[in-house]
Protein backbone atom coordinates (compact mmCIF):
# COMPACT_ATOMS: atom_id res chain seq x y z
CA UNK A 1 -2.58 -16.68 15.19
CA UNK A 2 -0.08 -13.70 16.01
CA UNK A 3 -1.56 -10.84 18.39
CA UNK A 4 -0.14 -7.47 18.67
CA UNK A 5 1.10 -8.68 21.90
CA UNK A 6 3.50 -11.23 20.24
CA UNK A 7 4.72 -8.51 18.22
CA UNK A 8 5.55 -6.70 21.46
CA UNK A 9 7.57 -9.73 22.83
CA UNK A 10 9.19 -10.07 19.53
CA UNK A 11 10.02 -6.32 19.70
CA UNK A 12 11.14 -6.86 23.71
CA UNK A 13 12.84 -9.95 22.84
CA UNK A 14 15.26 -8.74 20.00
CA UNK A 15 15.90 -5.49 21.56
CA UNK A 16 16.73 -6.67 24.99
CA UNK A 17 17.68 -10.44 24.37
CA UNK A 18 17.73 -12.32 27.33
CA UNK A 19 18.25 -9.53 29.63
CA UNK A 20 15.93 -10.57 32.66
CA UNK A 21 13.50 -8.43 34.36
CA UNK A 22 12.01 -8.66 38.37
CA UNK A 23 8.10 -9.35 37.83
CA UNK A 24 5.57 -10.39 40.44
CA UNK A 25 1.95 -11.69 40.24
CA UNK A 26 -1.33 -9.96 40.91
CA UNK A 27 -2.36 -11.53 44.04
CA UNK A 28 -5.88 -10.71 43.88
CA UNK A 29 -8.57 -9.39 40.89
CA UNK A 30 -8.05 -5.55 40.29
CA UNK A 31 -10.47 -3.44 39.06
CA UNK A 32 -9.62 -0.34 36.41
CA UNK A 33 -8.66 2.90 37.93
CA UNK A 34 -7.66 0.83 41.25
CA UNK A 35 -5.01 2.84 43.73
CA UNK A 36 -3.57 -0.07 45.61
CA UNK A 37 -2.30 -3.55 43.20
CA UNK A 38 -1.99 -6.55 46.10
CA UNK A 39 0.86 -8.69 44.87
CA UNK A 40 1.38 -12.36 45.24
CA UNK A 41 5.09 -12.15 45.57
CA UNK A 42 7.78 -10.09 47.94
CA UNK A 43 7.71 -6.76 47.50
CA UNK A 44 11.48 -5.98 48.38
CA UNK A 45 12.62 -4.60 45.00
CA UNK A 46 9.82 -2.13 44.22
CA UNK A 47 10.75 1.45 45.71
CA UNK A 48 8.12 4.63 45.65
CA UNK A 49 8.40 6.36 43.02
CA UNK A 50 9.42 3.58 40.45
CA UNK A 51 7.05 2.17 37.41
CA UNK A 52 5.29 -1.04 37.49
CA UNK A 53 2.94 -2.36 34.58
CA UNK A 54 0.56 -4.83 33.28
CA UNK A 55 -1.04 -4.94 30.25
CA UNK A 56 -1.46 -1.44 29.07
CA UNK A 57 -1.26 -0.69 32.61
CA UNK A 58 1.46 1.93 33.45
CA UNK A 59 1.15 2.54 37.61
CA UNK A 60 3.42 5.26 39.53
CA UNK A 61 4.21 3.57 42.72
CA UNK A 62 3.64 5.98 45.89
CA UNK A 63 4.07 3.96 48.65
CA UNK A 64 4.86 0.04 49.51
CA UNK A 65 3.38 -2.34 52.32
CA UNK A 66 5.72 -5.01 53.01
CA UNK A 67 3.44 -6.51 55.69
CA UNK A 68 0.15 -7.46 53.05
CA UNK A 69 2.98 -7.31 50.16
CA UNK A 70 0.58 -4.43 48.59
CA UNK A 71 1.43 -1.87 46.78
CA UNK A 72 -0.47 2.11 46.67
CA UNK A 73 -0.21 3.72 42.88
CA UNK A 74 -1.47 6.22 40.84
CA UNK A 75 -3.01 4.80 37.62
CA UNK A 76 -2.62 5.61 34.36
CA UNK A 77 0.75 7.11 34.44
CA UNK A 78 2.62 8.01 31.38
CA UNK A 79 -0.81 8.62 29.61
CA UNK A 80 -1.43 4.76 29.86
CA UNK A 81 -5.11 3.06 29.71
CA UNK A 82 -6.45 1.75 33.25
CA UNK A 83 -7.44 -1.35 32.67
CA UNK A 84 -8.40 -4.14 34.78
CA UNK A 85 -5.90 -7.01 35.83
CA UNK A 86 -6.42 -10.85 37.01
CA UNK A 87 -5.61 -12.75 39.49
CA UNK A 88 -1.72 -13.76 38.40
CA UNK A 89 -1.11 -11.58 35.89
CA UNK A 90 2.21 -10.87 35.34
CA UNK A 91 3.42 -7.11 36.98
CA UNK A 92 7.19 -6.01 35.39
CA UNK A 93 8.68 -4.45 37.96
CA UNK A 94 10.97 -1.37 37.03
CA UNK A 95 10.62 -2.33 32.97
CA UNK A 96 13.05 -1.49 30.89
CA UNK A 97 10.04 -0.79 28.24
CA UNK A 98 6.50 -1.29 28.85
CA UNK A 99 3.15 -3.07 26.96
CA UNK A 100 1.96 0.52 26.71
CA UNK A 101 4.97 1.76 24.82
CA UNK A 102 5.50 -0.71 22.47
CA UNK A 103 1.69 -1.08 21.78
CA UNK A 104 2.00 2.74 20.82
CA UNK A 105 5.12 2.16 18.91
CA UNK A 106 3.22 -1.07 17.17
CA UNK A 107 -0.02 1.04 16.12
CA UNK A 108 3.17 3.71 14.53
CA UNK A 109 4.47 0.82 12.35
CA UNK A 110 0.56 0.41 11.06
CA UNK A 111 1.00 3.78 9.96
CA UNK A 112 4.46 3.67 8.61
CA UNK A 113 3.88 0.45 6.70
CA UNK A 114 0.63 1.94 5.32
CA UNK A 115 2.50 4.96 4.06
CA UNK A 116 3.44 6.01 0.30
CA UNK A 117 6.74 5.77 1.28
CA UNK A 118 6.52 2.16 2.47
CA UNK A 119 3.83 1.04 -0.14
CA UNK A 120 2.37 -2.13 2.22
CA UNK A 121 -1.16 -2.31 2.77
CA UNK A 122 -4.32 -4.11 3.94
CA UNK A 123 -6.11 -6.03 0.77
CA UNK A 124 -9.96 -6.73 1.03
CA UNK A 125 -12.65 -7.67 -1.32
CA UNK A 126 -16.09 -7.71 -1.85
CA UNK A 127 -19.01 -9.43 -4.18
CA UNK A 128 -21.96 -8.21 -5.52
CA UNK A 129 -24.75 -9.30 -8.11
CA UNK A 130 -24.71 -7.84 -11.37
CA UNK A 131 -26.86 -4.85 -11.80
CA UNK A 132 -27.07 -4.96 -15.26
CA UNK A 133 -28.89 -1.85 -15.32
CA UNK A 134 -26.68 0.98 -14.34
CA UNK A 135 -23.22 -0.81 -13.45
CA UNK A 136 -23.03 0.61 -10.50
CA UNK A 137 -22.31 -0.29 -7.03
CA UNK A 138 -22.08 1.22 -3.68
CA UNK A 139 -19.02 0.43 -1.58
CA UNK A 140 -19.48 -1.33 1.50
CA UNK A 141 -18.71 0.04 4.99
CA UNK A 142 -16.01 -2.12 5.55
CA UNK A 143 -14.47 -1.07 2.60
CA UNK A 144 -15.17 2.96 2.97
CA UNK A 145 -11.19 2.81 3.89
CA UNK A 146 -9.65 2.07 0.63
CA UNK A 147 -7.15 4.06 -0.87
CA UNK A 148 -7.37 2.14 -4.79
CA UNK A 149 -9.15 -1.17 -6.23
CA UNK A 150 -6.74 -3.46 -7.27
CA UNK A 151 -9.03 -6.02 -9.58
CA UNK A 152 -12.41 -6.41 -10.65
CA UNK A 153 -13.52 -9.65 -11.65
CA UNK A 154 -16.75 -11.21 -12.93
CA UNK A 155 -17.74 -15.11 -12.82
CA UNK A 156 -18.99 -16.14 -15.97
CA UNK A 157 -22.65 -17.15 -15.65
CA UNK A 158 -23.25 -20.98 -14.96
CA UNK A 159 -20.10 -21.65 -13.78
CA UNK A 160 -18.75 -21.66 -9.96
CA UNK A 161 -15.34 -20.79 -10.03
CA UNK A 162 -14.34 -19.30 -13.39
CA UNK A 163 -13.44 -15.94 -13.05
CA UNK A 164 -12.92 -13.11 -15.99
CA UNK A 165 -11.10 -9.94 -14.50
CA UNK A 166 -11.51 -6.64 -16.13
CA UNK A 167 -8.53 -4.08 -17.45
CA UNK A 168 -8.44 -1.15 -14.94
CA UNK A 169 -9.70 1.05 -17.95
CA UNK A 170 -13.08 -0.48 -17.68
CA UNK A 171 -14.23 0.72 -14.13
CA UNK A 172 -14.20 3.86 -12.06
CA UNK A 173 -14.04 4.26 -8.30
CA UNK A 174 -16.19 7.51 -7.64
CA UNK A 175 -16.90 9.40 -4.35
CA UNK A 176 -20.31 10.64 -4.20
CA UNK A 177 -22.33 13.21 -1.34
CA UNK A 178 -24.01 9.42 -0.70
CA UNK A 179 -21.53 7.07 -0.64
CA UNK A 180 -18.12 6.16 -2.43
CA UNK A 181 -19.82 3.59 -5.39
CA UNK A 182 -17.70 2.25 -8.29
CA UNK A 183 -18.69 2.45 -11.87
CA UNK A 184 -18.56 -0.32 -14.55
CA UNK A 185 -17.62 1.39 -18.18
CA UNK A 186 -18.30 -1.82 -20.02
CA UNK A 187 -22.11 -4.37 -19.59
CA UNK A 188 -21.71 -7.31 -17.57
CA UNK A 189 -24.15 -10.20 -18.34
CA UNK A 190 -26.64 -10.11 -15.57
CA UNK A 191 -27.18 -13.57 -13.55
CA UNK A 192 -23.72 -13.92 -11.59
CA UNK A 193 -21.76 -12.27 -9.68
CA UNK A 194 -18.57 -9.50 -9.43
CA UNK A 195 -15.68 -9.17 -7.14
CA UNK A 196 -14.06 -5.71 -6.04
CA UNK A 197 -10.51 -6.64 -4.28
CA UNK A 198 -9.23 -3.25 -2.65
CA UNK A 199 -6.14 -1.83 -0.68
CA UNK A 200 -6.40 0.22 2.01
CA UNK A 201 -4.92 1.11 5.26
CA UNK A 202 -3.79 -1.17 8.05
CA UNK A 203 -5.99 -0.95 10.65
CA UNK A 204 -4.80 0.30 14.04
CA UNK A 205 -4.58 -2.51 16.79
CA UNK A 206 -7.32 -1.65 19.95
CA UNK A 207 -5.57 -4.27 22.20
CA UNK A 208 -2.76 -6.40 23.14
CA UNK A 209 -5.03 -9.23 22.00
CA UNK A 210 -6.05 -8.40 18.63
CA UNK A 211 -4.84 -10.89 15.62
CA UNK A 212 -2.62 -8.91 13.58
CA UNK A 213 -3.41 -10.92 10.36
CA UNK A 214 -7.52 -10.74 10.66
CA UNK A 215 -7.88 -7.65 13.14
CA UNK A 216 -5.00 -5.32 11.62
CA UNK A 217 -5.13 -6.44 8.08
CA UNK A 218 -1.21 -7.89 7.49
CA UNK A 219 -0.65 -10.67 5.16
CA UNK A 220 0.93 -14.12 7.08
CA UNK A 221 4.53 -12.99 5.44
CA UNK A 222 4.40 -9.48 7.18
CA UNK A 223 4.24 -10.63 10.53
CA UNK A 224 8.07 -9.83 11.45
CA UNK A 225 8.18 -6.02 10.25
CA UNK A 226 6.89 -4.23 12.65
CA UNK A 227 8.77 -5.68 15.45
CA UNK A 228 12.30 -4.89 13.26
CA UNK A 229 10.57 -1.27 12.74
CA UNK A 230 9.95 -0.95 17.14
CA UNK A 231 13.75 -2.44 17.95
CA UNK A 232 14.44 0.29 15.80
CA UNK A 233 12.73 3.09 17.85
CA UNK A 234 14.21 1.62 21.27
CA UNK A 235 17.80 1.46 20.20
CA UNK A 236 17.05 5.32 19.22
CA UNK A 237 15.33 5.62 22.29
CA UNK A 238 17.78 3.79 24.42
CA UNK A 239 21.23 5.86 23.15
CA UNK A 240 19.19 9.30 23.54
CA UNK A 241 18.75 8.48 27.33
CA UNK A 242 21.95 7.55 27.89
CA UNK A 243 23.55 10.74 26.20
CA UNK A 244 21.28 12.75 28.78
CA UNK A 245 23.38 15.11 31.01
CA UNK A 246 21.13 14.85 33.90
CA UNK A 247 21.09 10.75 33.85
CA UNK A 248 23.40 8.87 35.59
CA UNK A 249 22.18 5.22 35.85
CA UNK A 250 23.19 4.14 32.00
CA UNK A 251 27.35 4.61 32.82
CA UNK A 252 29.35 5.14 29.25
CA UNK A 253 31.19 2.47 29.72
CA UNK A 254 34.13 3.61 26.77
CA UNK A 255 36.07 0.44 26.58
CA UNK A 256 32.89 -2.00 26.73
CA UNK A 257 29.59 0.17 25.33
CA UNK A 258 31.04 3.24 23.15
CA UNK A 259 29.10 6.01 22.16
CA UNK A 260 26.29 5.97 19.29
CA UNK A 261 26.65 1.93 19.91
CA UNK A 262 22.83 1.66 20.30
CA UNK A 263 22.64 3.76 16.72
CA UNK A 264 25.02 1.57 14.92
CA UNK A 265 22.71 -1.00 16.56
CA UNK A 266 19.38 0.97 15.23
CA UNK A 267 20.68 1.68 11.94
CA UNK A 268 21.27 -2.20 10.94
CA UNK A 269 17.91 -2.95 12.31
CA UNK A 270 17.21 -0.70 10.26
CA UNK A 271 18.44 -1.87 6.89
CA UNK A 272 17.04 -5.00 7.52
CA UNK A 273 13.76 -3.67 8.36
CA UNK A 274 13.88 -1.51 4.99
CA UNK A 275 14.43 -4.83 3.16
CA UNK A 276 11.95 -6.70 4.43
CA UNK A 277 9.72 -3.93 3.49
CA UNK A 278 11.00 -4.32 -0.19
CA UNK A 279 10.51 -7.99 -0.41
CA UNK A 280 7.02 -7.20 0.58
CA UNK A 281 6.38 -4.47 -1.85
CA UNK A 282 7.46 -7.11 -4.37
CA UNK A 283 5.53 -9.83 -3.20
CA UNK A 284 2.14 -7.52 -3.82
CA UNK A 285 3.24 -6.05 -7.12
CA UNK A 286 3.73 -9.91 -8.10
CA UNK A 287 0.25 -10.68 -6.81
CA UNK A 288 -1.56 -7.76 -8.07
CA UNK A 289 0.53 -5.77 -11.52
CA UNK A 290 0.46 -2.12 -11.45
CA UNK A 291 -0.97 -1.40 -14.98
CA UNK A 292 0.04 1.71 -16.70
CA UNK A 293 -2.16 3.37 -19.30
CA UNK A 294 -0.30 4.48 -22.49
């Protein structure tokens, strides 16, 4: 099982290497929304006004208690969900990137991969008994998504696993004022069963913990992209801070870090990232032919 927040590490881990962070513990259970985060370990290291996080918790610190090793903040900075927090969960102190971010840069990537230009997407499927009647059949509400049907297949009658598909000239995917349905153009003997297989979207992640495979819809081999597609975004991200006038704490250092370093970085990332997306793209059009009418 891969969640969206082994992605994020994946993302964190590539970008940053082993570049080590200051982190502390929740010393105590914290509800959402809370003002003051009690910490397990020394405080010395966390100044007011920095950024600690948790989760998809982003907190502005205002002031710090050495003496109950506390900490007062103002939730939900940066746009961030409050959530709640455990007992030892792990607070980054100062991050150079937080859960938050990356979770927003991981739900982009479900877009991007789901665009035309990227040509990924989610596959589903769906059975129904013959209606020998009309040919017709409504599409489910999980499927209400799809962009296309890829195959429609019927199992001969009497048998359990042998499977006749149909040319993509002998059904029709309709939207209706009730309902998206699909049509058969062509009798199917009543008395088994048919199979609609569909693309559609990825689905956008909802939390750290959701399986990207059965929650976001990616196929075991996709697993890598989008963290290549987010190390991408924070090389960007990290060469546009440095190249602002007004910030002083990244020094250009000329003779060790040149200029644009970060986008020579970025733009590998990014050809390998583009590949990947290709060997993908193959892998489905080898699974699933595009069929073109003449």
């Amino acid at each position: 099982m891969t969640t969206v927040f082994d992605v994020c590490s994946d993302a964190r881990r590539i970008a940053y290497g082993s570049m080590s962070e200051q982190i502390n513990l929740a010393g105590a259970n914290v509800i959402a929304g809370a003002t003051t985060i009690p910490m397990q370990l020394d405080v010395t290291g966390i100044t007011p006004g920095s950024i600690i996080s948790s989760g998809l918790n982003v907190w502005y610190v205002k002031s710090v208690n050495g003496q109950n090793s506390s900490v007062s903040v103002i939730p939900g900075y940066d746009n961030a969900p409050q959530e709640a927090v455990t007992q030892g969960d792990v607070i980054r102190i100062k991050p150079r990137v937080t859960d938050f971010y990356l979770f927003s840069l991981f739900n982009d990537e479900m877009r991007k991969l789901s665009s035309t230009t990227s040509g990924l997407y989610k596959i589903g499927a769906w059975t129904a008994n013959v209606e020998p009647s009309y040919q017709t059949y409504e599409v489910p509400l999980a499927a209400i998504g799809m962009v296309n049907l890829l195959r429609v297949r019927y199992r001969l009658p009497g048998t359990p696993d042998v499977w006749t598909a149909l040319n993509p000239s002998y059904y029709n995917w309709q939207a209706t004022p009730t309902g998206n349905r699909v049509q058969l153009l062509i009798d199917i003997p009543s008395g088994t069963e048919i199979e609609f297989t569909y693309k559609s979207p990825f689905t956008q992640a909802t939390s750290l913990t959701d399986d990207v495979v059965a929650d976001c819809g990616l196929s075991d081999s996709m697993t890598d992209i989008p963290a290549l597609g987010m190390v991408v975004t924070l090389l960007r991200t990290t060469d546009s801070r440095r190249n602002q006038i007004a910030t002083q704490g990244d020094p250009r250092r000329a003779d060790e870090v040149g200029p644009a370093t970060n986008l020579s970085s970025a733009a590998a990332f990014e050809r390998d990232y583009k590949a990947r997306v290709q060997d993908e793209y193959a892998r489905l059009i080898q699974r699933y032919p595009i069929f073109m009418g003449v």
